[in-house]
N, C-alpha and C. Protein backbone atom coordinates (compact mmCIF):
# COMPACT_ATOMS: atom_id res chain seq x y z
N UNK A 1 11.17 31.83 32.55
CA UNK A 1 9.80 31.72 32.05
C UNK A 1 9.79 31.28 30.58
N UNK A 2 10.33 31.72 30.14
CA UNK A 2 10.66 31.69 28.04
C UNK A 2 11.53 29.96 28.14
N UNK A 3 12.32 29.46 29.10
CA UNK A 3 12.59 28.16 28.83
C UNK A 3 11.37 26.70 29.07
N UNK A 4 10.42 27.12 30.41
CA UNK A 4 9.14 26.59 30.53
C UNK A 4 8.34 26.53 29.50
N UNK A 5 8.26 28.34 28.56
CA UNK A 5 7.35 27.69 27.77
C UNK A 5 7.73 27.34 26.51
N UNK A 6 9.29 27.41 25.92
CA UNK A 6 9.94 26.48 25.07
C UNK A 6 9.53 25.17 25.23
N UNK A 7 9.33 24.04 26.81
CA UNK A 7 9.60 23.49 26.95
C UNK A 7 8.30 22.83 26.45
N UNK A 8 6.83 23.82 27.21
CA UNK A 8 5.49 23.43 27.17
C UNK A 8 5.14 23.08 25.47
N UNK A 9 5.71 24.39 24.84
CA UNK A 9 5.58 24.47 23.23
C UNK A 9 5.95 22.85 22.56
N UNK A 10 7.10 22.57 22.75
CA UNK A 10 7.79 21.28 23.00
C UNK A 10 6.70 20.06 22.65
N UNK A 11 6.61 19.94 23.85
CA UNK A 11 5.72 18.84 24.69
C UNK A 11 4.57 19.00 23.87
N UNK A 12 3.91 20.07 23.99
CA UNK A 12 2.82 20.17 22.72
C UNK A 12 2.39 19.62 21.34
N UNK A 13 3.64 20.28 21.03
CA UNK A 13 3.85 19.77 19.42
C UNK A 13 4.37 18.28 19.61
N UNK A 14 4.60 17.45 20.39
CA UNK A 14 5.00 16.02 20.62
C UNK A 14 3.66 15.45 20.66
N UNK A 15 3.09 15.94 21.24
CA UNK A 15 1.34 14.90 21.46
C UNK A 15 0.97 14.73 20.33
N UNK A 16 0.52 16.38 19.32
CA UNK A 16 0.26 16.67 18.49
C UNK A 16 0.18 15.37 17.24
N UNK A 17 2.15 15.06 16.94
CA UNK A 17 2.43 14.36 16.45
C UNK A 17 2.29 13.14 16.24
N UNK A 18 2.31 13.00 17.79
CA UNK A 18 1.67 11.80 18.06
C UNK A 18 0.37 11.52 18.04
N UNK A 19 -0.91 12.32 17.98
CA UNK A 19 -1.61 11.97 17.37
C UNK A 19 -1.69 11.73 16.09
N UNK A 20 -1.37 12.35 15.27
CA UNK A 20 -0.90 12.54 13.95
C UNK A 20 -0.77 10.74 13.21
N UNK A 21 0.37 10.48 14.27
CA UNK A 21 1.31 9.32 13.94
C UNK A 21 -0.06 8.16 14.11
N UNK A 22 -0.36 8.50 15.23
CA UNK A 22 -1.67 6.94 15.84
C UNK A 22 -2.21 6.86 14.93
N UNK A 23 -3.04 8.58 14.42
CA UNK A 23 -4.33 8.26 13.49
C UNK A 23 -3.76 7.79 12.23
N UNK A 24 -2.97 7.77 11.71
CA UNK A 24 -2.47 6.98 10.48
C UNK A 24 -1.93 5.85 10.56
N UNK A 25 -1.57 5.66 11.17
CA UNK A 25 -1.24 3.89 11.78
C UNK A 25 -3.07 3.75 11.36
N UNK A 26 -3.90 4.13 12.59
CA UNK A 26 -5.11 3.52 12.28
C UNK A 26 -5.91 3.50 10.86
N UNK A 27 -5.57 4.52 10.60
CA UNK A 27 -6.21 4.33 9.05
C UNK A 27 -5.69 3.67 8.12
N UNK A 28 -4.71 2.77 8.45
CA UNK A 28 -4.22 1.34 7.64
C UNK A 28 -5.49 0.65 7.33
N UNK A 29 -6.21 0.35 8.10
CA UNK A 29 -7.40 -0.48 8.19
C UNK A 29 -8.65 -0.06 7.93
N UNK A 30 -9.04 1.35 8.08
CA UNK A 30 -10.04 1.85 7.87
C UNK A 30 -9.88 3.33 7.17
N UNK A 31 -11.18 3.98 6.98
CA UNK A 31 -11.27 5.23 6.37
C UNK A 31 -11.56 6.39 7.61
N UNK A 32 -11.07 7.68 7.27
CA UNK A 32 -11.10 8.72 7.94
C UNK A 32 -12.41 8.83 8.42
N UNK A 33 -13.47 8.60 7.95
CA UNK A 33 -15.20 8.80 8.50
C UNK A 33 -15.54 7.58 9.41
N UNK A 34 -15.05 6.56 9.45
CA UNK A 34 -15.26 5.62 10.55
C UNK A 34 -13.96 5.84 12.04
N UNK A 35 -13.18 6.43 11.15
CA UNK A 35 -12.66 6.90 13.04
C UNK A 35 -13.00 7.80 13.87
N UNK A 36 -12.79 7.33 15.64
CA UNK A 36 -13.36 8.04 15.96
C UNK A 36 -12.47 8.73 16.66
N UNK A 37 -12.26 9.99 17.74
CA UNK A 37 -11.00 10.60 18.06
C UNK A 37 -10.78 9.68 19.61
N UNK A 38 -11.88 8.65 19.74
CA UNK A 38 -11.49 8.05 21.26
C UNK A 38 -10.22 6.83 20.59
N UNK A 39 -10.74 6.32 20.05
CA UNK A 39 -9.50 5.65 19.32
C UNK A 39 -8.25 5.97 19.35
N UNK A 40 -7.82 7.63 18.60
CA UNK A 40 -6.87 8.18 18.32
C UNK A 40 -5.98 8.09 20.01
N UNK A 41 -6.93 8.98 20.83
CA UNK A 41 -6.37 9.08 22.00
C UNK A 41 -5.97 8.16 22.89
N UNK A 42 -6.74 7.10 23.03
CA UNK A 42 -6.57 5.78 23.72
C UNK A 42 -5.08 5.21 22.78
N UNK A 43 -4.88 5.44 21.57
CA UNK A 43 -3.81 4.99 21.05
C UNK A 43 -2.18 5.83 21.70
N UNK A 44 -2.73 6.99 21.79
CA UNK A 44 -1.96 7.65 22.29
C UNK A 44 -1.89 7.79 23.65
N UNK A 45 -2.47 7.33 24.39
CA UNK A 45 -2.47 7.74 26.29
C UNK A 45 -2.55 8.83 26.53
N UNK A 46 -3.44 9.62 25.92
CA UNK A 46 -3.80 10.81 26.49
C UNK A 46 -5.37 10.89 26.45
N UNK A 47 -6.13 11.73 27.18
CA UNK A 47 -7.56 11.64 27.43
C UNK A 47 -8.36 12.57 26.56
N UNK A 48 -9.50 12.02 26.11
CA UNK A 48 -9.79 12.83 25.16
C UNK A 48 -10.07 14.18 24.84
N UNK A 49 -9.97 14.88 25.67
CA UNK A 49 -10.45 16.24 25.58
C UNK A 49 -8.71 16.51 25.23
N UNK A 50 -7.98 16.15 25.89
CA UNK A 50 -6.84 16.71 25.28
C UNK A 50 -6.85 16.67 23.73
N UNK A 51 -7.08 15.96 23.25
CA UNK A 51 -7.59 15.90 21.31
C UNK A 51 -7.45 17.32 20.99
N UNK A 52 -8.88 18.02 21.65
CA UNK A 52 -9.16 19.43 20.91
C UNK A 52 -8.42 20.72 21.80
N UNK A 53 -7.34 20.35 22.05
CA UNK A 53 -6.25 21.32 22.31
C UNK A 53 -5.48 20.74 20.72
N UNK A 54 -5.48 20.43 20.45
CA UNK A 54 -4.94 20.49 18.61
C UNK A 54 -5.68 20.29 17.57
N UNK A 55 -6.57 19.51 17.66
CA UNK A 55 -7.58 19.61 16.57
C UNK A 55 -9.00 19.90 16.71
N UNK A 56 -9.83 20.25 16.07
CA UNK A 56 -11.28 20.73 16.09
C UNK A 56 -11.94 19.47 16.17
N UNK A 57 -11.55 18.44 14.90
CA UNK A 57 -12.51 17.00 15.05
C UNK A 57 -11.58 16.60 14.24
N UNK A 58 -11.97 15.36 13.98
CA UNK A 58 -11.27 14.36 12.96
C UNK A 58 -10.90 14.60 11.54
N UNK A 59 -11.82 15.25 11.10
CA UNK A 59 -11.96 15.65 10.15
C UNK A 59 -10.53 17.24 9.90
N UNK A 60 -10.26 18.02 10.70
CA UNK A 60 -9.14 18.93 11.30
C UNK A 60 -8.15 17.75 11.21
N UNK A 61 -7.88 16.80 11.81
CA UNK A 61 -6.84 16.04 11.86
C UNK A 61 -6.52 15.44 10.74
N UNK A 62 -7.51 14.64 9.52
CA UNK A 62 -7.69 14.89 8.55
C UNK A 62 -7.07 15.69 7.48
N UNK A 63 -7.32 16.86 7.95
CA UNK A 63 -6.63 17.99 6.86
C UNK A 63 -5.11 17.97 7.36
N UNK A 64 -4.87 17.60 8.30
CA UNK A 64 -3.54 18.02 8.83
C UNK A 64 -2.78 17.00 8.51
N UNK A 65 -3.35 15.81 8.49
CA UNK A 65 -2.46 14.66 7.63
C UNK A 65 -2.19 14.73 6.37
N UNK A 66 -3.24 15.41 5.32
CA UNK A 66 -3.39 15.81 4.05
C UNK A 66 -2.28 16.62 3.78
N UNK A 67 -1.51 17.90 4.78
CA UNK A 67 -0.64 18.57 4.75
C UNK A 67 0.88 17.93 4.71
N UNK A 68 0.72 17.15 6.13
CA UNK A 68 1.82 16.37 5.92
C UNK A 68 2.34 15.12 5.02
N UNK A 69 1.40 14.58 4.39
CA UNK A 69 1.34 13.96 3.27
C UNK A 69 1.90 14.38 1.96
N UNK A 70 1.26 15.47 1.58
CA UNK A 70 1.61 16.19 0.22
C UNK A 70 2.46 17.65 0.12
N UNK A 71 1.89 17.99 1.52
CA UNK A 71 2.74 19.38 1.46
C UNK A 71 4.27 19.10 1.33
N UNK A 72 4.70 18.43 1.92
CA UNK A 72 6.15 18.23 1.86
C UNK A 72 6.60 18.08 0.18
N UNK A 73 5.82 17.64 -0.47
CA UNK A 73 6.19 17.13 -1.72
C UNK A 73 6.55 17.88 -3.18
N UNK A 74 5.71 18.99 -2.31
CA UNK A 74 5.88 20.46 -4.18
C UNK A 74 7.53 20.30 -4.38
N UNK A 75 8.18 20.26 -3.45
CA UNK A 75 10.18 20.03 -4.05
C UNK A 75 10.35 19.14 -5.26
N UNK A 76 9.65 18.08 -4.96
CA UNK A 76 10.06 16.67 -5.51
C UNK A 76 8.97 16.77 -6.51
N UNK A 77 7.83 16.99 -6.61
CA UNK A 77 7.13 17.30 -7.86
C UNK A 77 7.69 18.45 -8.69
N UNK A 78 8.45 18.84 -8.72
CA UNK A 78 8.90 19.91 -9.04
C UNK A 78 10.26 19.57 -9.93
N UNK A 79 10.83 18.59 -9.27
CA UNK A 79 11.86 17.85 -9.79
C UNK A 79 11.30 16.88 -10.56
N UNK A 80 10.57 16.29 -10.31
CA UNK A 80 10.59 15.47 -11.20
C UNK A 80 9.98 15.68 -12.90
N UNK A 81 9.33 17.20 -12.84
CA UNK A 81 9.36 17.69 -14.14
C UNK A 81 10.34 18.58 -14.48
N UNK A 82 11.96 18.84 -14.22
CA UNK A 82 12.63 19.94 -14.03
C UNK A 82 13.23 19.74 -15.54
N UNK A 83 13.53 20.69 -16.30
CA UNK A 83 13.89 20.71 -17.61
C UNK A 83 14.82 19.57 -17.73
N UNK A 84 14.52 18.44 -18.91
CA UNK A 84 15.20 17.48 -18.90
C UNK A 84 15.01 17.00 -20.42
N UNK A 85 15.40 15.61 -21.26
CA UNK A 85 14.69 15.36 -22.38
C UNK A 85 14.22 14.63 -21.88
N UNK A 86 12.62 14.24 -22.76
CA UNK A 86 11.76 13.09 -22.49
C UNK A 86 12.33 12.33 -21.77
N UNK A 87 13.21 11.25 -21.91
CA UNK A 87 13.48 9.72 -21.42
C UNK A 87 13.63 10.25 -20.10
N UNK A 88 14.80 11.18 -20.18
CA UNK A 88 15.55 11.15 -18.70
C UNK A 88 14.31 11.69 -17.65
N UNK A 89 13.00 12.75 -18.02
CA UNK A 89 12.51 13.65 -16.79
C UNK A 89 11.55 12.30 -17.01
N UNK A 90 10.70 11.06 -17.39
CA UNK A 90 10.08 10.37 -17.08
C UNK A 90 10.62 9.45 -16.36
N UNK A 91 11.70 8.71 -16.48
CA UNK A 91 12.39 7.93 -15.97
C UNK A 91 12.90 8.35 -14.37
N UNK A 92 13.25 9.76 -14.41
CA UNK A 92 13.59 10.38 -12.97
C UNK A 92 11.78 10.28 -12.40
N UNK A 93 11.09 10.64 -12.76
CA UNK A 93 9.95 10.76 -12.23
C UNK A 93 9.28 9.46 -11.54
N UNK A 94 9.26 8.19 -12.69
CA UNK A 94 8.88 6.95 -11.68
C UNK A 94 9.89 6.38 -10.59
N UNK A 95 11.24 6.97 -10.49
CA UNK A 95 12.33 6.53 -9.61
C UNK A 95 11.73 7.00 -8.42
N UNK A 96 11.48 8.08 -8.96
CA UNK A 96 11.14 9.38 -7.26
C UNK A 96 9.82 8.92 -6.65
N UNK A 97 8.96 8.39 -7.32
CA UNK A 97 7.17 8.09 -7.30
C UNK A 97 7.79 6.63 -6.02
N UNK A 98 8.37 5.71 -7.06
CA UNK A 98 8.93 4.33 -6.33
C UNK A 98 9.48 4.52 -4.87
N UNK A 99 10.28 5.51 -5.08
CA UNK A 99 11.35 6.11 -3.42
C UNK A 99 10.13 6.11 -2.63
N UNK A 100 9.34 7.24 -2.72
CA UNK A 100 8.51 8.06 -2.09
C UNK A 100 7.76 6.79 -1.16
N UNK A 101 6.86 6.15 -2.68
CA UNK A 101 5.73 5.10 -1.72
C UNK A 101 6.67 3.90 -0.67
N UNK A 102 7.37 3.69 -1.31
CA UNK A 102 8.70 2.75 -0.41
C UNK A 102 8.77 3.49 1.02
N UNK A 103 9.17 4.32 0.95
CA UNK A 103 9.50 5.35 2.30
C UNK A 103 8.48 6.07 2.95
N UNK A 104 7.00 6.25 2.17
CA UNK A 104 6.05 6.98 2.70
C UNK A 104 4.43 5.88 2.34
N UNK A 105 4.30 4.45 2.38
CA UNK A 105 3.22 4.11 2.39
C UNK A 105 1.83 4.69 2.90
N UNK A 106 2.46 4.89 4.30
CA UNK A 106 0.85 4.62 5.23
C UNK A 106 0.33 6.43 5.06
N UNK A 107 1.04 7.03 4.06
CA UNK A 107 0.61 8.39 3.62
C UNK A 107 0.19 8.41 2.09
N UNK A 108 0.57 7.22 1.49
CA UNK A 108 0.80 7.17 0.04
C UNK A 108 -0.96 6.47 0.24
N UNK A 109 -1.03 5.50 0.79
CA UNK A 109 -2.41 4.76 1.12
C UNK A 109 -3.73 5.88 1.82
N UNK A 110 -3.34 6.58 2.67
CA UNK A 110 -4.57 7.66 3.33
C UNK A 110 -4.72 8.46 2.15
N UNK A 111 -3.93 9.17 1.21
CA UNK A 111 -4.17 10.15 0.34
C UNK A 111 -5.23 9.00 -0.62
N UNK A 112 -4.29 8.05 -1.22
CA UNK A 112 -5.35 7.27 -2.15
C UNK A 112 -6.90 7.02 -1.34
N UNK A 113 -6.66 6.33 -0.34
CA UNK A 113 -8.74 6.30 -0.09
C UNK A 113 -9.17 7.25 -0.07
N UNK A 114 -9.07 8.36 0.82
CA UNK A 114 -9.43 9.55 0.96
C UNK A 114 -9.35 10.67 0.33
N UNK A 115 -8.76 10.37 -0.96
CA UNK A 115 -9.31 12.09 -2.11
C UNK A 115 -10.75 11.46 -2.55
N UNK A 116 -11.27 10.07 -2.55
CA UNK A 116 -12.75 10.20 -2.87
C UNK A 116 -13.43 9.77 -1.90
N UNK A 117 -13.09 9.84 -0.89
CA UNK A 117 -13.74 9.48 0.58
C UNK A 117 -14.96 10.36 0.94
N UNK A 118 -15.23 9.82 2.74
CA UNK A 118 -16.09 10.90 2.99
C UNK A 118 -16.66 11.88 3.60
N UNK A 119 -15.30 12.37 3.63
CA UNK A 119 -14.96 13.72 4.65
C UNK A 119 -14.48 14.49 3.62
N UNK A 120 -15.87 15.71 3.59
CA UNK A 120 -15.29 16.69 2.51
C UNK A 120 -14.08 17.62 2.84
N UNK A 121 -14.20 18.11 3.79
CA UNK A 121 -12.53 19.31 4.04
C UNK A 121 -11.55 18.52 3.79
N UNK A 122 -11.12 17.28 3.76
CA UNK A 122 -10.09 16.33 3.36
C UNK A 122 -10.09 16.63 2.39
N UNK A 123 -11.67 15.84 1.23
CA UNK A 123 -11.25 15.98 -0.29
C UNK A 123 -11.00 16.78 -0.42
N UNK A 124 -11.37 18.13 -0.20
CA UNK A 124 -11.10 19.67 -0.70
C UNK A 124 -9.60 19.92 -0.27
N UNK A 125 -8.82 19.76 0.80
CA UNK A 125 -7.46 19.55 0.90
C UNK A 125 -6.75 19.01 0.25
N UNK A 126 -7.02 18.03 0.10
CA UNK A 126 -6.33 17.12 -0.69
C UNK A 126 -6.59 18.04 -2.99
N UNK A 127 -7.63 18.16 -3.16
CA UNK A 127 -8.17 18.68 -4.46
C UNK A 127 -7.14 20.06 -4.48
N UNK A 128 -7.13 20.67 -3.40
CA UNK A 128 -6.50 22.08 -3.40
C UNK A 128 -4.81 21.89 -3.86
N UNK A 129 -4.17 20.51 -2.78
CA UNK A 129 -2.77 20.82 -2.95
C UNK A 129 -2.54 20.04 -4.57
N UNK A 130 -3.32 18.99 -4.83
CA UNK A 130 -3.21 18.49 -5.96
C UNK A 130 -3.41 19.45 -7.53
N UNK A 131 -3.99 20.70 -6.95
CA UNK A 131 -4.09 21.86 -7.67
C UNK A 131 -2.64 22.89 -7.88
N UNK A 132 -2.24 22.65 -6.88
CA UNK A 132 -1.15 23.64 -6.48
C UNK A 132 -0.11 22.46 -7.26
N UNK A 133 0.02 21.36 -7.47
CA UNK A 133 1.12 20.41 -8.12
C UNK A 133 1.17 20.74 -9.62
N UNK A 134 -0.34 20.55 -9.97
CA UNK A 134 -0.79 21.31 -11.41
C UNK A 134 0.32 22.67 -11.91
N UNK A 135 -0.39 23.39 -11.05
CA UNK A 135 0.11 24.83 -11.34
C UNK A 135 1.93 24.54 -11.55
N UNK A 136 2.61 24.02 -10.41
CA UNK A 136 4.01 24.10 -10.09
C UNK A 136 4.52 23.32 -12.09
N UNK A 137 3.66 22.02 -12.13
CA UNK A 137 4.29 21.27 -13.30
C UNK A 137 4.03 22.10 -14.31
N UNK A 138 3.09 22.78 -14.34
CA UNK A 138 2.76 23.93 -15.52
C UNK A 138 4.16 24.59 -15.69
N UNK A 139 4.29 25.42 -14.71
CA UNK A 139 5.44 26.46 -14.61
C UNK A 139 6.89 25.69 -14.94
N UNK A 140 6.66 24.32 -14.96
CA UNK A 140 8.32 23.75 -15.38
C UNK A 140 7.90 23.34 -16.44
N UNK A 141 7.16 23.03 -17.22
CA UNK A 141 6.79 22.64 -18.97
C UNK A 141 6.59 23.48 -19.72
N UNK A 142 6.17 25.17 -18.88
CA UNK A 142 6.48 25.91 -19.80
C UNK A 142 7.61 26.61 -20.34
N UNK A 143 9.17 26.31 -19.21
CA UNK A 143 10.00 26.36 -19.63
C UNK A 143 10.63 25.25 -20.81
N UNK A 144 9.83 24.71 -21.31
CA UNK A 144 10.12 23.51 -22.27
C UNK A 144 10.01 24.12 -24.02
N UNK A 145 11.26 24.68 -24.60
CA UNK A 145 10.67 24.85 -25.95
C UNK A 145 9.87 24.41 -26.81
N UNK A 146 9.06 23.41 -26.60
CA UNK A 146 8.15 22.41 -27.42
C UNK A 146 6.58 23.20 -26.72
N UNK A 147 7.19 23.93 -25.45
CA UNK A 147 5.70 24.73 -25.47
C UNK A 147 5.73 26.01 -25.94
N UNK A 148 6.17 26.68 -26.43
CA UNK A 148 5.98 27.59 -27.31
C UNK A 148 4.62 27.75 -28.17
N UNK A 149 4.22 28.69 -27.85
CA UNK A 149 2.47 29.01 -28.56
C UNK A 149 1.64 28.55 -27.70
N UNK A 150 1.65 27.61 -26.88
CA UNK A 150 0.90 26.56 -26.50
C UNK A 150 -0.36 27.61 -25.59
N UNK A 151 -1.47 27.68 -25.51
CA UNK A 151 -2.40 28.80 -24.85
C UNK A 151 -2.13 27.91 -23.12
N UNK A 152 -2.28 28.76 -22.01
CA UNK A 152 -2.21 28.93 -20.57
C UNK A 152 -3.22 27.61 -20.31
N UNK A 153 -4.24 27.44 -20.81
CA UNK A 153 -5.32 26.83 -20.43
C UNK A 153 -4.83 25.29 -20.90
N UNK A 154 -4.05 25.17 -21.99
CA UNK A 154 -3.62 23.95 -22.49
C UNK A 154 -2.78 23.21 -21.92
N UNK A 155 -1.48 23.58 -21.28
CA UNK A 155 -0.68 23.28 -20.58
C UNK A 155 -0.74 23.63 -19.29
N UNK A 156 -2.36 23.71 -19.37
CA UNK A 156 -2.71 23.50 -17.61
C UNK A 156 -2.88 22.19 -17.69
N UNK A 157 -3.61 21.94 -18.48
CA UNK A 157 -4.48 20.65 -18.78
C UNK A 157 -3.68 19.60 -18.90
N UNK A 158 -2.54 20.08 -19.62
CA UNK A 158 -1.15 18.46 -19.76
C UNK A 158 -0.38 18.41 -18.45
N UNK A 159 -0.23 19.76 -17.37
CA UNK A 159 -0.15 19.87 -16.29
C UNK A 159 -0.46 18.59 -15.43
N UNK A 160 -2.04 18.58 -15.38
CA UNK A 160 -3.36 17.68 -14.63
C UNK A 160 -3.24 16.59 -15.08
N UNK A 161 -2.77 16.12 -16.44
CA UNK A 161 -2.76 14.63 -16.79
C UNK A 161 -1.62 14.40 -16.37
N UNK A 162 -0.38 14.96 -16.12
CA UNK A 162 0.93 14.23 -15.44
C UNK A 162 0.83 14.14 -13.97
N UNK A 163 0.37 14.93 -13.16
CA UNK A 163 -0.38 14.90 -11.87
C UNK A 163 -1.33 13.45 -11.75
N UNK A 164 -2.33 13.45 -12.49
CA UNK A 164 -2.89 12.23 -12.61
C UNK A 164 -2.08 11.09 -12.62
N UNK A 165 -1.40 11.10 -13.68
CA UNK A 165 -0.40 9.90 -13.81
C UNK A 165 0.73 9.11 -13.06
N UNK A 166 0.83 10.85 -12.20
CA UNK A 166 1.85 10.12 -11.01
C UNK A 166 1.22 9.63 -9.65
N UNK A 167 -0.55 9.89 -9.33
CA UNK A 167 -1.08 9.34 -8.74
C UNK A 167 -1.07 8.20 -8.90
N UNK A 168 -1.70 7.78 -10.12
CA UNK A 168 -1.88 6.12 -10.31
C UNK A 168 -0.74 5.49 -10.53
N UNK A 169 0.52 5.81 -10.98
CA UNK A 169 1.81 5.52 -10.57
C UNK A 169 1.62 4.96 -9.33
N UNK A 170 1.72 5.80 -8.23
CA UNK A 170 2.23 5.50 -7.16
C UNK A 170 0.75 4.75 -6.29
N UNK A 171 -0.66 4.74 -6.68
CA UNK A 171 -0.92 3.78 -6.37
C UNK A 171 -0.27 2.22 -6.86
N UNK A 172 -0.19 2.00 -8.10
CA UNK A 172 -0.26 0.58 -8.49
C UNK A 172 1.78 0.45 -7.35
N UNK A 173 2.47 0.98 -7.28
CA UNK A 173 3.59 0.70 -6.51
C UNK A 173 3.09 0.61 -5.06
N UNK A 174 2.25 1.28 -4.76
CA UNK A 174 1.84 0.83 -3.19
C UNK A 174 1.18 -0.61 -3.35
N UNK A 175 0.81 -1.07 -4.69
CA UNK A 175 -0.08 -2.70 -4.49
C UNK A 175 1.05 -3.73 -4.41
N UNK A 176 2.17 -3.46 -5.53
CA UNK A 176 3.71 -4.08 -5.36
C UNK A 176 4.60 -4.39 -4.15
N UNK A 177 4.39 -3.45 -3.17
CA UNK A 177 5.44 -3.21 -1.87
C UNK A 177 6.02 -4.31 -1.34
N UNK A 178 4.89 -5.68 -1.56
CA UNK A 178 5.12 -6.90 -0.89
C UNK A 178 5.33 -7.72 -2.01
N UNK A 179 5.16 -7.39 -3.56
CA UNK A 179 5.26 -8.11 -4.83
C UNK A 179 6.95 -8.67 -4.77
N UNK A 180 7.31 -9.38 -5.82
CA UNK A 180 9.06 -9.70 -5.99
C UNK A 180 9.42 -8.05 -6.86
N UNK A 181 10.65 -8.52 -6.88
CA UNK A 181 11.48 -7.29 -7.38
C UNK A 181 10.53 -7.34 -9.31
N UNK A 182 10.73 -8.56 -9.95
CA UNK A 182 10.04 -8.56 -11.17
C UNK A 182 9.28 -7.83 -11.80
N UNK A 183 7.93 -7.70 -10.18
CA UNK A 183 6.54 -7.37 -10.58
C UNK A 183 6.94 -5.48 -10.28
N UNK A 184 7.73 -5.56 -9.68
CA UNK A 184 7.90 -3.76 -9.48
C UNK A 184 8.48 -2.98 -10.76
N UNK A 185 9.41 -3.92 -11.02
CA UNK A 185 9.96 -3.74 -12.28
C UNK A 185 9.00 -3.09 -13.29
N UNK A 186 8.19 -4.65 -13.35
CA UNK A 186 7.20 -4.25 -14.53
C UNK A 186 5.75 -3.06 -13.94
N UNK A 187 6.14 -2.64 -12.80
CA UNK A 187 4.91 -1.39 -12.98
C UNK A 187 5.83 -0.62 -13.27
N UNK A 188 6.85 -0.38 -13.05
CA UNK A 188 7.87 0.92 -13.43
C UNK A 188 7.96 1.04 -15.12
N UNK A 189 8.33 -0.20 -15.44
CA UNK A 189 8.04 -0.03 -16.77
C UNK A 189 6.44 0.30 -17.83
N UNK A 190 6.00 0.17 -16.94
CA UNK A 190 4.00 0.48 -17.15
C UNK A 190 3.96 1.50 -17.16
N UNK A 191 4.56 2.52 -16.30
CA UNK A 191 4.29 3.79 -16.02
C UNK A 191 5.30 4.63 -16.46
N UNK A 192 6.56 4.41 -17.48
CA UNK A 192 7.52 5.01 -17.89
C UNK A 192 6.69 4.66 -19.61
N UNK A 193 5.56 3.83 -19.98
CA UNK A 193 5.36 3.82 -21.01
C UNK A 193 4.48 4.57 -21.12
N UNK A 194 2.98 5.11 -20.10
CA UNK A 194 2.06 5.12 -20.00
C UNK A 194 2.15 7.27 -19.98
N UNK A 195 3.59 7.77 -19.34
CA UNK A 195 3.97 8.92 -19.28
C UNK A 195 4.79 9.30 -20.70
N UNK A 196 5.38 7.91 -21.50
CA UNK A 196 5.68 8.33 -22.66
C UNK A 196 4.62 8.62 -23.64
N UNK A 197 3.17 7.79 -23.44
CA UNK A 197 1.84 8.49 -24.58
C UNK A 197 1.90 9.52 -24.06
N UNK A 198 1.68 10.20 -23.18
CA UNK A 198 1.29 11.79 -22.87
C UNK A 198 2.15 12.48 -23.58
N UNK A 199 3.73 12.50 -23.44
CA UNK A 199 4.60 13.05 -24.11
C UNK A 199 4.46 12.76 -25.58
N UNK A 200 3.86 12.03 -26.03
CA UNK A 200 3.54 11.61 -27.48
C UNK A 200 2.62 12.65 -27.99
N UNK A 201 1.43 12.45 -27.25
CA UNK A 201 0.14 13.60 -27.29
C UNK A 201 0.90 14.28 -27.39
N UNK A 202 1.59 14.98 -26.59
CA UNK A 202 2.04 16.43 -26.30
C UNK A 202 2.63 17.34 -27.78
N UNK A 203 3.61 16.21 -28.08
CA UNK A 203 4.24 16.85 -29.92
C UNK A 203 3.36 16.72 -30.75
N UNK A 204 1.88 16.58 -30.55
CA UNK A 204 1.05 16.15 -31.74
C UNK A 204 -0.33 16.81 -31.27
N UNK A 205 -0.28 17.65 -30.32
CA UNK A 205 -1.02 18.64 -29.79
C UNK A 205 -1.93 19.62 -30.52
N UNK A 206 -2.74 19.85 -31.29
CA UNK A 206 -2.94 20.85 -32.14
C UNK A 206 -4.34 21.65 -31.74
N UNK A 207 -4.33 21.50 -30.74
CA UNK A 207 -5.59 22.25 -29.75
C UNK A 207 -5.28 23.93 -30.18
């Protein structure tokens, strides 16, 4: 009985995925509020009511892409502010931003339309884990002797602007993907300059 329903569990979490997988394929082309879940399923060969044996609506599926999108990522945000000097933790940071969208587009692209899209439990998913990145980069800059004194509320805030920065990072590298090696170059270098003003601000801080 316990190997059947290993097996059912299985099989489950395979559809699942596979919806998962369709609806982001489809949202290459469109936004989360114009799909519909007949789409999803017809992509997948399964009938639609099977849908809400895993998700509630689109918007559920939605959040669940939002998870697999970013959740995986607190490691690597984490690293990429890990006690270092300037050059080296910015320089590691647009390497990892570059890897990521290279290897994770069609997640790097749903997060970008859809944190201002228009399905709110998304934005709010998406706002929440981008909160939780905050917090994590906080907790590695305040191991940084240059924050010393610095009040909780302040180096939340320089937190949120490196968060920011590695968003639009890794948009302008998702516009490159198909650019020559040159033009990648030069956003890497855009965004290793653009994370060196912040670090500039930062020693000249007097909030």
């Amino acid at each position: 009985m316990s190997h059947t329903l290993g097996i059912r569990q299985a099989q489950k979490q395979k559809t699942r995925q596979a919806l998962l997988d369709a609806a982001l394929g489809l949202l290459e082309e469109q936004s989360l509020s114009s799909l519909g879940l007949r789409e999803v399923t017809r992509a997948v060969g399964v009938a639609p009511t099977a849908f809400y044996r895993h998700f509630r609506s689109t918007a559920d599926l939605g959040v669940a892409l939002v998870e697999e999108a970013l959740g995986s990522l607190h490691p690597m945000i984490r690293q990429t502010v890990a006690p270092a000097d300037s050059g080296q933790r910015i320089t590691r940071a647009v390497e990892l931003i570059a890897h990521h969208v290279h290897t994770h587009p069609a997640h790097v692209r749903f997060i970008a339309r859809e944190r201002h899209g228009g399905v709110q439990p998304v934005r709010e998913a998406i706002r929440d884990q981008l909160a939780r990145f905050a917090e994590e980069v906080k907790a590695e800059l305040a191991k940084d002797p240059e924050s010393r004194g610095w009040r909780d509320d302040d180096l939340l805030m320089l937190a949120h602007l490196y968060v920011d920065q590695m968003l639009i990072t890794a948009s302008l590298f998702l516009e490159t993907l198909e650019a020559p090696e040159e033009e990648r170059e030069r956003v890497a270098q855009l965004a290793q300059q653009q994370m060196r003003l912040i670090s500039v601000g930062r020693r000249h801080w007097l909030g």
